[in-house]
PDB file of N, CA and C in Angstrom:
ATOM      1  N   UNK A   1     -10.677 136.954 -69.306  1.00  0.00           N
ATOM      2  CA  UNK A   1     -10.120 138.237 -68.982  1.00  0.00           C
ATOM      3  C   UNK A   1      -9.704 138.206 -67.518  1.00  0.00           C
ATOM      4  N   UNK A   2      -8.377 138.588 -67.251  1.00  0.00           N
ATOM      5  CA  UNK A   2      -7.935 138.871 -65.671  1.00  0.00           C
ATOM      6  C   UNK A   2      -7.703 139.889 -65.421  1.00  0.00           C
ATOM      7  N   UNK A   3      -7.918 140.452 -64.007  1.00  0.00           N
ATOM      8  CA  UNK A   3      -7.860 141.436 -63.527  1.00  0.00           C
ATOM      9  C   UNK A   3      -6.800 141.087 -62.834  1.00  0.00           C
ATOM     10  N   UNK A   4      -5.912 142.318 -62.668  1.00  0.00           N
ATOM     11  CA  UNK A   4      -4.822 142.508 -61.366  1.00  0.00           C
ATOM     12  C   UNK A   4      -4.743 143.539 -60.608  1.00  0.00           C
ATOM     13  N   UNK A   5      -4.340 143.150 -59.524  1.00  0.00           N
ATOM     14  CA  UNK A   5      -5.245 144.122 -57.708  1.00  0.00           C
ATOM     15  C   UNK A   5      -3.218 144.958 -58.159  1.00  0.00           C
ATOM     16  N   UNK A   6      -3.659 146.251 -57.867  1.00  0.00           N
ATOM     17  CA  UNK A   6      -2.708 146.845 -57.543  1.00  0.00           C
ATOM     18  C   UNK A   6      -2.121 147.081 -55.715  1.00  0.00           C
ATOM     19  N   UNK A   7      -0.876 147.238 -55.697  1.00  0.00           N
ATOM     20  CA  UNK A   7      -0.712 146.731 -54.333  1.00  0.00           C
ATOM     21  C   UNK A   7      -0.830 148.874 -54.303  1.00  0.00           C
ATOM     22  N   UNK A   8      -1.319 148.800 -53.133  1.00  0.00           N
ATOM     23  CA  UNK A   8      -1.619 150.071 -52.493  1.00  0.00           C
ATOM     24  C   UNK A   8      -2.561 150.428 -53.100  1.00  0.00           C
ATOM     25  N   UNK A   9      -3.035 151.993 -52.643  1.00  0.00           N
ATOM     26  CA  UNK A   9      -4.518 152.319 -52.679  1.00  0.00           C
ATOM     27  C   UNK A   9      -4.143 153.643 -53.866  1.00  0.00           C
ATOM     28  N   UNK A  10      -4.906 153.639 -54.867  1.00  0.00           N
ATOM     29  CA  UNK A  10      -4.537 154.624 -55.996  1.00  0.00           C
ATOM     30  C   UNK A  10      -5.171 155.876 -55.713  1.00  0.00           C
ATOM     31  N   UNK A  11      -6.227 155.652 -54.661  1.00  0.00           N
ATOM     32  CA  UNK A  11      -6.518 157.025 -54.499  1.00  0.00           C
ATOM     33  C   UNK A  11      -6.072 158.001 -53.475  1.00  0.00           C
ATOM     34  N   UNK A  12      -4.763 157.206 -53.094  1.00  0.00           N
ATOM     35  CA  UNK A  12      -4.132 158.084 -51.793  1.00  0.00           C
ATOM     36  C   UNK A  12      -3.254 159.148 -52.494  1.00  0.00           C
ATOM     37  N   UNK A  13      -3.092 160.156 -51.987  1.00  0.00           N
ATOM     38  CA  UNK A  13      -2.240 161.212 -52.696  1.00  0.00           C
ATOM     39  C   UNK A  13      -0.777 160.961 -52.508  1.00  0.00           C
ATOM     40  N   UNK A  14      -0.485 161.468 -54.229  1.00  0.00           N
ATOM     41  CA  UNK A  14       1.212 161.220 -53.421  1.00  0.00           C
ATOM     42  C   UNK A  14       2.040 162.082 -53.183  1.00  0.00           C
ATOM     43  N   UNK A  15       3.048 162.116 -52.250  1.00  0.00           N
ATOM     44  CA  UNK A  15       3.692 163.138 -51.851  1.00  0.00           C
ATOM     45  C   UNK A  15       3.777 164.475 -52.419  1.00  0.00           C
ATOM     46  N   UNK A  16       4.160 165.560 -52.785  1.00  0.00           N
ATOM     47  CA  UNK A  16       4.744 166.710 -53.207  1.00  0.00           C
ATOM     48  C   UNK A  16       2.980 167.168 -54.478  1.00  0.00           C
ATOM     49  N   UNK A  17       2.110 166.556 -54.037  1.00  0.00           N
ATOM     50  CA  UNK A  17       1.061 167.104 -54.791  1.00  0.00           C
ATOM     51  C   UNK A  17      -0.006 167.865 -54.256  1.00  0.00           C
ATOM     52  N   UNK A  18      -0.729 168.435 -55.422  1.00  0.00           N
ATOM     53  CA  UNK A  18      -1.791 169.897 -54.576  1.00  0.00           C
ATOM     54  C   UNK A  18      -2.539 169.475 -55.444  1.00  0.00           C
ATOM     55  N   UNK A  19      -4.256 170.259 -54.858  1.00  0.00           N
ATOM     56  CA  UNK A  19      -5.077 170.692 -55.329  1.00  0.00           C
ATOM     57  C   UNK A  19      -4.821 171.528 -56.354  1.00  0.00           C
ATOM     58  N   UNK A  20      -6.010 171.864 -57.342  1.00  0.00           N
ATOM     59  CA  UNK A  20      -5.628 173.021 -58.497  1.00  0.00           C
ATOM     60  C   UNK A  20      -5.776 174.560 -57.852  1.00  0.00           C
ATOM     61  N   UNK A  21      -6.656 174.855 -56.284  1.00  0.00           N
ATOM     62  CA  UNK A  21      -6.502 175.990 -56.094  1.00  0.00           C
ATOM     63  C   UNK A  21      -5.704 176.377 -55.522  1.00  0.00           C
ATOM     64  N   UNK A  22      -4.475 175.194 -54.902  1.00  0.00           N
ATOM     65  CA  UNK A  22      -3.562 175.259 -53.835  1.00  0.00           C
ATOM     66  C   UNK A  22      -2.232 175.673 -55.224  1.00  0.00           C
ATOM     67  N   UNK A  23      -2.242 174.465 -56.305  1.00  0.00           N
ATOM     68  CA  UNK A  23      -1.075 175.592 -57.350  1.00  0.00           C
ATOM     69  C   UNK A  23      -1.935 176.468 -57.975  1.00  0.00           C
ATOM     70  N   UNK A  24      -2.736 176.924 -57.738  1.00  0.00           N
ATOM     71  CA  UNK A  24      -2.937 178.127 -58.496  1.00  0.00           C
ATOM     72  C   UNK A  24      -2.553 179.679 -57.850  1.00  0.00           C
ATOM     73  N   UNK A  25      -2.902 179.091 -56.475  1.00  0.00           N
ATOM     74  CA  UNK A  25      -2.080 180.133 -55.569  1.00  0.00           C
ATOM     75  C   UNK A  25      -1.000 179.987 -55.487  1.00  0.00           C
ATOM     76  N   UNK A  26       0.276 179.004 -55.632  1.00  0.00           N
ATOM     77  CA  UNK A  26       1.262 178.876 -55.302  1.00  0.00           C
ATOM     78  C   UNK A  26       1.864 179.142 -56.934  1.00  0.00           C
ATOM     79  N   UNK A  27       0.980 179.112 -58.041  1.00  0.00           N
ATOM     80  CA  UNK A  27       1.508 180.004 -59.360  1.00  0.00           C
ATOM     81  C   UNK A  27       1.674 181.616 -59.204  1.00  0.00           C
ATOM     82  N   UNK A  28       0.490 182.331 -58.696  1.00  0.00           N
ATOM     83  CA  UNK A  28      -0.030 183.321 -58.991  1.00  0.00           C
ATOM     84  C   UNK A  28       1.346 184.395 -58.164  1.00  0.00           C
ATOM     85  N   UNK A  29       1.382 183.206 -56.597  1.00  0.00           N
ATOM     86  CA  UNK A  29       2.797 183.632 -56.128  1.00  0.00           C
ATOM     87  C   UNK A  29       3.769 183.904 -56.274  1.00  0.00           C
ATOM     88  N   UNK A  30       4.366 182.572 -57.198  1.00  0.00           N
ATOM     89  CA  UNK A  30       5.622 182.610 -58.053  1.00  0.00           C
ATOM     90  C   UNK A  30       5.931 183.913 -58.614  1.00  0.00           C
ATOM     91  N   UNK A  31       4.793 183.683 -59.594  1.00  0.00           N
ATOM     92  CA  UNK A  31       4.585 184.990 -60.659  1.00  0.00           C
ATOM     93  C   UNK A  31       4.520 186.446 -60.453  1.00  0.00           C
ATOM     94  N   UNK A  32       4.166 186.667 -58.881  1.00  0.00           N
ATOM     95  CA  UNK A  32       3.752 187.973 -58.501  1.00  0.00           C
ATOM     96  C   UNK A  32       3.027 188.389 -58.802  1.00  0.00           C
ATOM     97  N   UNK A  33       1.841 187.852 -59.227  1.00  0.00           N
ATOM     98  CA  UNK A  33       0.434 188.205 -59.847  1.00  0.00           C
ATOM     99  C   UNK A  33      -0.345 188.035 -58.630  1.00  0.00           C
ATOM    100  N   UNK A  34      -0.548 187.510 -58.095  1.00  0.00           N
ATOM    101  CA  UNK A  34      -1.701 187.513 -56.762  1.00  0.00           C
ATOM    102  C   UNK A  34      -2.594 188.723 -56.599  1.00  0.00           C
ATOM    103  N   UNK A  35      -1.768 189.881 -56.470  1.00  0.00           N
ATOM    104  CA  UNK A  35      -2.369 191.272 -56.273  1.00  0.00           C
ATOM    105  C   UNK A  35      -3.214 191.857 -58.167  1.00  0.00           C
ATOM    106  N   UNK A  36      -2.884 191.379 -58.690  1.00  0.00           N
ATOM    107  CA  UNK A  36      -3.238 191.652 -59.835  1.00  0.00           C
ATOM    108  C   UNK A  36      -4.771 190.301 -60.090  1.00  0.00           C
ATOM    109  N   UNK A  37      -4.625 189.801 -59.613  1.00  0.00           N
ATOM    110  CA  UNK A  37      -5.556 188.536 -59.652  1.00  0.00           C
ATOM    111  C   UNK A  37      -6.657 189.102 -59.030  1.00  0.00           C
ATOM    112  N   UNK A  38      -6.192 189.693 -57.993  1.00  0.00           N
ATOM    113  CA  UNK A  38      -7.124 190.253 -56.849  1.00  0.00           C
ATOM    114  C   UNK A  38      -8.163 191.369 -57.090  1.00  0.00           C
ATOM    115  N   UNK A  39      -7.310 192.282 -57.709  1.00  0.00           N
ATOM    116  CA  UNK A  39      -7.511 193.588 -58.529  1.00  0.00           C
ATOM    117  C   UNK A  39      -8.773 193.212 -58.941  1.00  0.00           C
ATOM    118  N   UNK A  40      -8.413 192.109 -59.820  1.00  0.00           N
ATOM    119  CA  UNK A  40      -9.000 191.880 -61.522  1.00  0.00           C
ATOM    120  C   UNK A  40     -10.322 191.235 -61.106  1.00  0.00           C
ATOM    121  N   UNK A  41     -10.403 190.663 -59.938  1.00  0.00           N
ATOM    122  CA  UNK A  41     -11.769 189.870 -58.935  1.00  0.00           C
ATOM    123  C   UNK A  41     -12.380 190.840 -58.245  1.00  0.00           C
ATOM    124  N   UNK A  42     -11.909 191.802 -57.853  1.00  0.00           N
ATOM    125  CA  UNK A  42     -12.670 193.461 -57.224  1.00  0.00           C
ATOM    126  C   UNK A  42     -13.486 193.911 -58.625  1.00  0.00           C
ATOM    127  N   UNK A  43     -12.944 193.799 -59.273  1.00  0.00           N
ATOM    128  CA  UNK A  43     -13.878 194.583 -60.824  1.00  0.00           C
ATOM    129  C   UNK A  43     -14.425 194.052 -61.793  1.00  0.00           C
ATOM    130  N   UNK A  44     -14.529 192.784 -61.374  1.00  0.00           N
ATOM    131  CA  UNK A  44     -15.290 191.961 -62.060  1.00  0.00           C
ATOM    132  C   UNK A  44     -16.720 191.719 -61.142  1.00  0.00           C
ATOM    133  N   UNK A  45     -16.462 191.813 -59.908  1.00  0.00           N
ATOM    134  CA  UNK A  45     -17.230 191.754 -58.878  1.00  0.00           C
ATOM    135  C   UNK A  45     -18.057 192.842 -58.158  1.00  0.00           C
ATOM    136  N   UNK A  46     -17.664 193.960 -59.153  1.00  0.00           N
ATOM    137  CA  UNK A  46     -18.281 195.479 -58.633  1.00  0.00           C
ATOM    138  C   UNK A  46     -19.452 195.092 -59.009  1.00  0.00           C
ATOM    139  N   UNK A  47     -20.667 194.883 -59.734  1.00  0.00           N
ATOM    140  CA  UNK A  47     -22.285 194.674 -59.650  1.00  0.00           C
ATOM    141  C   UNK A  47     -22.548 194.056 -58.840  1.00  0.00           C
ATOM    142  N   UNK A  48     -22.088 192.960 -58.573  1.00  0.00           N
ATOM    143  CA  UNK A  48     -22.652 191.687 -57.467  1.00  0.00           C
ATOM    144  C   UNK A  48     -22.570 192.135 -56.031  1.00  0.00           C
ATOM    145  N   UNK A  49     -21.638 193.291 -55.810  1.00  0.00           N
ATOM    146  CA  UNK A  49     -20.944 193.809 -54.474  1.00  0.00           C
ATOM    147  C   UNK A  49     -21.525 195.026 -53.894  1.00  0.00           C
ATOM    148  N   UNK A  50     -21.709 195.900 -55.100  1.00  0.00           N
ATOM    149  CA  UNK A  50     -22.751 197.372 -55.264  1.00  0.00           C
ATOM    150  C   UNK A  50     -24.601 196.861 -55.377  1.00  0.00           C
ATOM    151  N   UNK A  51     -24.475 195.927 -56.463  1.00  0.00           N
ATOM    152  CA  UNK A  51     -25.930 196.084 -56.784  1.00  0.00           C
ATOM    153  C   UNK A  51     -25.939 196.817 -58.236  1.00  0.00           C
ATOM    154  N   UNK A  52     -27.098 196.129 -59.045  1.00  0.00           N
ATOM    155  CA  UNK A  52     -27.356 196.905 -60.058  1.00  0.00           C
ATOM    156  C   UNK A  52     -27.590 197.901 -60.355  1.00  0.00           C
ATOM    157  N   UNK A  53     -28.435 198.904 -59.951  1.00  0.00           N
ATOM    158  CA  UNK A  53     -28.636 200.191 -59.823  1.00  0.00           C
ATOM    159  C   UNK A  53     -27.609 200.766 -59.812  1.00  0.00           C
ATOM    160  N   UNK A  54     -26.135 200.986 -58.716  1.00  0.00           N
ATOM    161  CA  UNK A  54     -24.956 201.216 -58.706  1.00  0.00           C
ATOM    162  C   UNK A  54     -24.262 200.835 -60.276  1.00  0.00           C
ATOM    163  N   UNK A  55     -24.376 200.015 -60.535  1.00  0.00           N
ATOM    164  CA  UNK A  55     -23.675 199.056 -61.421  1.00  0.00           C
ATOM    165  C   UNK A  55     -23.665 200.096 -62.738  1.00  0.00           C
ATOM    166  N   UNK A  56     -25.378 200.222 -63.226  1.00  0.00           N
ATOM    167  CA  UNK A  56     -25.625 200.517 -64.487  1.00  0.00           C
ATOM    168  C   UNK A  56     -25.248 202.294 -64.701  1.00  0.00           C
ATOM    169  N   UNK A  57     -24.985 203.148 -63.482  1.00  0.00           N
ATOM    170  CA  UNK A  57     -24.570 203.828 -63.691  1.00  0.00           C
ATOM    171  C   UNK A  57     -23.171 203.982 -62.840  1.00  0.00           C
ATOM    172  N   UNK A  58     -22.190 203.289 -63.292  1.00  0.00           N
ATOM    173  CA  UNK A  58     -20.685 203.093 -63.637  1.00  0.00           C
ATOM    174  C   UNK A  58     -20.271 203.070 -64.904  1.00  0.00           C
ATOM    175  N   UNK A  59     -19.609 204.147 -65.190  1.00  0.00           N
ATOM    176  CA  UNK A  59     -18.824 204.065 -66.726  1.00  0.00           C
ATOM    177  C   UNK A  59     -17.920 203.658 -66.990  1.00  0.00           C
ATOM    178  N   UNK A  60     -16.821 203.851 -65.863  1.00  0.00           N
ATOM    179  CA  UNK A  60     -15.542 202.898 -65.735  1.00  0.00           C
ATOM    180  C   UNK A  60     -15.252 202.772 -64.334  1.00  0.00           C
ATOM    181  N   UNK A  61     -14.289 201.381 -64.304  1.00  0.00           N
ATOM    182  CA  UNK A  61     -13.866 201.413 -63.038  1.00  0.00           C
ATOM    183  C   UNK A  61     -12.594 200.517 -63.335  1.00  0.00           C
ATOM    184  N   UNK A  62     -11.591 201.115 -62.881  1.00  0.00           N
ATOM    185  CA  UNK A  62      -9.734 200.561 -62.851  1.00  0.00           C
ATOM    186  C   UNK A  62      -9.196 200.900 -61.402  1.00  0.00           C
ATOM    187  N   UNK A  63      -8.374 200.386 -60.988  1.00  0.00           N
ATOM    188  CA  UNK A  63      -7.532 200.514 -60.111  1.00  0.00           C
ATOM    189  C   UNK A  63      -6.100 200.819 -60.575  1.00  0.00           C
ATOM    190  N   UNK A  64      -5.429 201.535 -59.669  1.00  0.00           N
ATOM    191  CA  UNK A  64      -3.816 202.155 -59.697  1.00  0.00           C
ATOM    192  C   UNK A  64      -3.432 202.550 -58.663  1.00  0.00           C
ATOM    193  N   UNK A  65      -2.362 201.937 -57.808  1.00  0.00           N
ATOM    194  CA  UNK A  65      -1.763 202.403 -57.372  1.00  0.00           C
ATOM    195  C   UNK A  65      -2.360 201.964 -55.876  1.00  0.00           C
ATOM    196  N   UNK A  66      -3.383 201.460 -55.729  1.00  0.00           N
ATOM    197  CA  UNK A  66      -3.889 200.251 -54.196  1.00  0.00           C
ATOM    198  C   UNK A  66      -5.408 201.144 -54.295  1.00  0.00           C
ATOM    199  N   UNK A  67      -5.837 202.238 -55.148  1.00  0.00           N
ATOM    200  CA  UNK A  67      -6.678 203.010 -55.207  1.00  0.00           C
ATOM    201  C   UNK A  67      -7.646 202.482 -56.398  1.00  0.00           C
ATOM    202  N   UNK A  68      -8.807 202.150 -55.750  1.00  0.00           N
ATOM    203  CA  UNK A  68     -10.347 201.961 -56.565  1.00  0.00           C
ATOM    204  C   UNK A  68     -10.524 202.972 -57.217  1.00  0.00           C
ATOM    205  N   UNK A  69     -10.739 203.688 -58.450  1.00  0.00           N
ATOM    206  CA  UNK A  69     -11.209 204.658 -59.549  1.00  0.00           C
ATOM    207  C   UNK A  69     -12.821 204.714 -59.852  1.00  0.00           C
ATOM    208  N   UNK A  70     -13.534 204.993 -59.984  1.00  0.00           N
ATOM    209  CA  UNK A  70     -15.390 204.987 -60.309  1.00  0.00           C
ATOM    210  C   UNK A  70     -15.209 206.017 -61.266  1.00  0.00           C
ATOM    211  N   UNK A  71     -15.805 205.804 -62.246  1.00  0.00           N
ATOM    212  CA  UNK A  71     -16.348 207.194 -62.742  1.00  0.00           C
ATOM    213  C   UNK A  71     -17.770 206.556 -63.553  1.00  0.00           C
ATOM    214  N   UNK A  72     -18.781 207.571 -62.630  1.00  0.00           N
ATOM    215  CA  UNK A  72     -19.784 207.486 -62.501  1.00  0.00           C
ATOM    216  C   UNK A  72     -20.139 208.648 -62.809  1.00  0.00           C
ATOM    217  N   UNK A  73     -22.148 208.049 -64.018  1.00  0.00           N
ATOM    218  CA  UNK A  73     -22.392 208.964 -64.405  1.00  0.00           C
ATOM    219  C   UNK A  73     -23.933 209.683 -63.913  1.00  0.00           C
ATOM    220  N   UNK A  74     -23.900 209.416 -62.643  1.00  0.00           N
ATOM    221  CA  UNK A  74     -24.675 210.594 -61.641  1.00  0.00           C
ATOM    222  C   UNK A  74     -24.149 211.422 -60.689  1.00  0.00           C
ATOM    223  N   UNK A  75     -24.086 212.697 -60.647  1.00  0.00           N
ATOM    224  CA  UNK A  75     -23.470 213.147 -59.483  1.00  0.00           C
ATOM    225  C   UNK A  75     -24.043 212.977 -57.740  1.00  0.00           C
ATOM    226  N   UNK A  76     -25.322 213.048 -58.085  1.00  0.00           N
ATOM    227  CA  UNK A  76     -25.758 212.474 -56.589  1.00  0.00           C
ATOM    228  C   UNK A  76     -25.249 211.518 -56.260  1.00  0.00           C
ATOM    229  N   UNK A  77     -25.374 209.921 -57.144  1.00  0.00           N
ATOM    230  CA  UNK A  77     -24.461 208.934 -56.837  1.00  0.00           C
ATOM    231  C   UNK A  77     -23.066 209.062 -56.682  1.00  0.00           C
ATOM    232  N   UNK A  78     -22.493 210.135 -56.921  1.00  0.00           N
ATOM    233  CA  UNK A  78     -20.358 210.252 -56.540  1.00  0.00           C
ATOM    234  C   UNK A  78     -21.387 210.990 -55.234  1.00  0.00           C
ATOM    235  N   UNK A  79     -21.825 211.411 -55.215  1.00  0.00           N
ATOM    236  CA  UNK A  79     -22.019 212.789 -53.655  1.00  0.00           C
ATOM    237  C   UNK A  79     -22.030 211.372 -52.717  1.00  0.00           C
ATOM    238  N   UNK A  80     -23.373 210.648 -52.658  1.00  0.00           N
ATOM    239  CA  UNK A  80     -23.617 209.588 -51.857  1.00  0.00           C
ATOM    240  C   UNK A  80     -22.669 208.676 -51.237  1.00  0.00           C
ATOM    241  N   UNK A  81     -21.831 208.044 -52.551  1.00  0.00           N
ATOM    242  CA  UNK A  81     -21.002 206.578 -52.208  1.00  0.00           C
ATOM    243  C   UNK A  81     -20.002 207.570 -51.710  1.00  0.00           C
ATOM    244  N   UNK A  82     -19.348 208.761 -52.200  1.00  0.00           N
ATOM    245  CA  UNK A  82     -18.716 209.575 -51.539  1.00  0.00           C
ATOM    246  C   UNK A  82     -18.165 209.152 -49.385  1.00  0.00           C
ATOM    247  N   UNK A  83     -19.677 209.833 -49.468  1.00  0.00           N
ATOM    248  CA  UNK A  83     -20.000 210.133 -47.900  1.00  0.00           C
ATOM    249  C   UNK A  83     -20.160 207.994 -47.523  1.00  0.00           C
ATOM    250  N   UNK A  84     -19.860 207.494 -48.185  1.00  0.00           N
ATOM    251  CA  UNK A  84     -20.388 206.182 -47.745  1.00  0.00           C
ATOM    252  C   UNK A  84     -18.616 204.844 -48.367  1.00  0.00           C
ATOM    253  N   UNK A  85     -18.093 205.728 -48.585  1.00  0.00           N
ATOM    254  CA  UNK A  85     -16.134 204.712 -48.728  1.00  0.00           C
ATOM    255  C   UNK A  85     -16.141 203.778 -47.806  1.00  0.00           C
ATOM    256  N   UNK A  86     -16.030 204.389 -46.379  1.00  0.00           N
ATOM    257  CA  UNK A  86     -15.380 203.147 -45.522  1.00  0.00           C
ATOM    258  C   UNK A  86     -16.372 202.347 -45.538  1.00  0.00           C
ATOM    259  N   UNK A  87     -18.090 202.022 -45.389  1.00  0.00           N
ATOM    260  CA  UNK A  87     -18.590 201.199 -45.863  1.00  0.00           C
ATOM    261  C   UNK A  87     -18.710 200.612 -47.020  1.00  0.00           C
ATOM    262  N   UNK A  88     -17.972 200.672 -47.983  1.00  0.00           N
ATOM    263  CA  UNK A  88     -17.858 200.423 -49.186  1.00  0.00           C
ATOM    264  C   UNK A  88     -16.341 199.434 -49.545  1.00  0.00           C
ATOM    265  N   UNK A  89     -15.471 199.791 -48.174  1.00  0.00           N
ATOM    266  CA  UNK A  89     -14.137 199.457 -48.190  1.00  0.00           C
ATOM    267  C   UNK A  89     -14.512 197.579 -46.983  1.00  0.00           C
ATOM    268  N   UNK A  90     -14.834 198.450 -46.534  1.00  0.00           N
ATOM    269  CA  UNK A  90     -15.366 196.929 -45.457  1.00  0.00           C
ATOM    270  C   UNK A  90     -16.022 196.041 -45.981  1.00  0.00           C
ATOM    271  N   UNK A  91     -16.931 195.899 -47.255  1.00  0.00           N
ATOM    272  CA  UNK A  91     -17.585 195.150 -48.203  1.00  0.00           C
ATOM    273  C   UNK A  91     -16.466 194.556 -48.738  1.00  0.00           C
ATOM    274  N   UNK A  92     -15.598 195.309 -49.718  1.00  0.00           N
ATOM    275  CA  UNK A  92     -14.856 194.500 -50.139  1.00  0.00           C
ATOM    276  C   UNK A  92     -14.022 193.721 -48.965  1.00  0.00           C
ATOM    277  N   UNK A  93     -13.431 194.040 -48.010  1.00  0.00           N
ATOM    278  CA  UNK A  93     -12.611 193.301 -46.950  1.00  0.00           C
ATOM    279  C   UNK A  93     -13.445 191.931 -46.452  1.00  0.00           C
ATOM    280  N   UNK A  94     -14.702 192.191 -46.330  1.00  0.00           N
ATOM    281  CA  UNK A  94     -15.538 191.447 -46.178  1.00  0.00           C
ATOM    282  C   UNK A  94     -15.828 190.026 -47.216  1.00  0.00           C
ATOM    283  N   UNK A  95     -15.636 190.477 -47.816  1.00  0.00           N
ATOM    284  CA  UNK A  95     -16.056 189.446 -49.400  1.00  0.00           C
ATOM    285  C   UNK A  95     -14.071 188.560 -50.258  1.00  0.00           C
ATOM    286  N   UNK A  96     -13.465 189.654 -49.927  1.00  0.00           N
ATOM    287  CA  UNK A  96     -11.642 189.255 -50.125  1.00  0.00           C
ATOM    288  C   UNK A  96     -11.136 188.740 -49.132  1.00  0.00           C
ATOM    289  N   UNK A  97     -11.572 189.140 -47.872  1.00  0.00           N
ATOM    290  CA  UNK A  97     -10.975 189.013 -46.568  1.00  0.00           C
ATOM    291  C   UNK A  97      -9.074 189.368 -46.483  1.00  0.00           C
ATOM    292  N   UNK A  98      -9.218 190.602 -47.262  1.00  0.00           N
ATOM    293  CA  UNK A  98      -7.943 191.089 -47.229  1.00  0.00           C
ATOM    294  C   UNK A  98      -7.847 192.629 -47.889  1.00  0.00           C
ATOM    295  N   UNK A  99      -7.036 193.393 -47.569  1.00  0.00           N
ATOM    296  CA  UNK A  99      -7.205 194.714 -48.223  1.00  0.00           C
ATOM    297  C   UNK A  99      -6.543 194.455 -49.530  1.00  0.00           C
ATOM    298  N   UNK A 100      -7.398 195.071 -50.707  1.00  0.00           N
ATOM    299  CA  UNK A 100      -6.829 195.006 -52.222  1.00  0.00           C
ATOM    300  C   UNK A 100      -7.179 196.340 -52.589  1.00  0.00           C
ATOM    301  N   UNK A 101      -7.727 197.294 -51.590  1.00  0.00           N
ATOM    302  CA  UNK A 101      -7.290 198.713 -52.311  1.00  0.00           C
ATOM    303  C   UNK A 101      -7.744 199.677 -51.325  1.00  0.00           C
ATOM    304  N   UNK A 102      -6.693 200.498 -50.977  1.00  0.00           N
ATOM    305  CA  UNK A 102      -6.773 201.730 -49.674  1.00  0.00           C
ATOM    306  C   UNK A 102      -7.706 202.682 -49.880  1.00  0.00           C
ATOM    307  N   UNK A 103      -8.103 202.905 -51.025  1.00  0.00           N
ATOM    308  CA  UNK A 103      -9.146 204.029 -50.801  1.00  0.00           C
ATOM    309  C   UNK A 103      -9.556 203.784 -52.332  1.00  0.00           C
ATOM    310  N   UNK A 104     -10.821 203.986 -52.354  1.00  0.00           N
ATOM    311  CA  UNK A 104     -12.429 204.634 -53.638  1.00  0.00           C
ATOM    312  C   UNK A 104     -11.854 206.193 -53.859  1.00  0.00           C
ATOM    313  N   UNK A 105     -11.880 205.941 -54.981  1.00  0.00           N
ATOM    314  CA  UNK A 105     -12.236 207.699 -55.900  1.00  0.00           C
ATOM    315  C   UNK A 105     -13.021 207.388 -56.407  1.00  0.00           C
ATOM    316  N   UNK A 106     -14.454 208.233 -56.682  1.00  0.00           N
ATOM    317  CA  UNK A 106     -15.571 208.691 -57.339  1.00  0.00           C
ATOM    318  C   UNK A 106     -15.273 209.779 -58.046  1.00  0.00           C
ATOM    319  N   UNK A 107     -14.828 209.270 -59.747  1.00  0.00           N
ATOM    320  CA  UNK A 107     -14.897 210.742 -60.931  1.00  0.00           C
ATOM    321  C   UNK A 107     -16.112 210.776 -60.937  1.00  0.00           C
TER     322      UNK A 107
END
């Protein structure tokens, strides 16, 4: 059995190629989905970001229009997170490192 040495190194990259998160951003771009990607990672990410307690009393949560939606089923909890948005807005900025929605409504 013979082996043959390839001339150059196969693990060098070749020109005009990416990582999968580099086209996945440069898909999501194309597509104009980015902001919708983003969206869809804010609300998937509301327990991990709030905390459970928060979490289990959330009934829904959508976005429209650059605006976070809650509807939550304690009213002390809408009174609270209420009085507590811009810390709530800086979490997410914090965790996205970009704004994906101008303002929380608490139904």
């Amino acid at each position: 059995m013979s082996y043959h040495k390839r001339n150059g190194s196969q693990s060098a990259r070749k020109a005009g190629t990416s990582t999968v998160g580099e086209a996945m951003r440069e898909l999501l771009d194309t597509y104009k989905l980015k902001s919708k990607f983003e969206q869809t990672q804010l609300i998937n990410s509301w327990e991990r970001l709030m905390g459970a307690p928060i979490a289990r009393r959330t009934d829904k949560i959508f976005i429209n229009d650059r605006k976070l939606y809650v509807k939550l089923s304690s009213a002390a909890l809408k009174q609270e997170l209420n009085l507590s948005k811009s810390k709530i807005l800086s979490i997410f900025m914090r965790e996205f490192e970009e704004v994906i929605v101008d303002d929380v409504v608490f139904l």
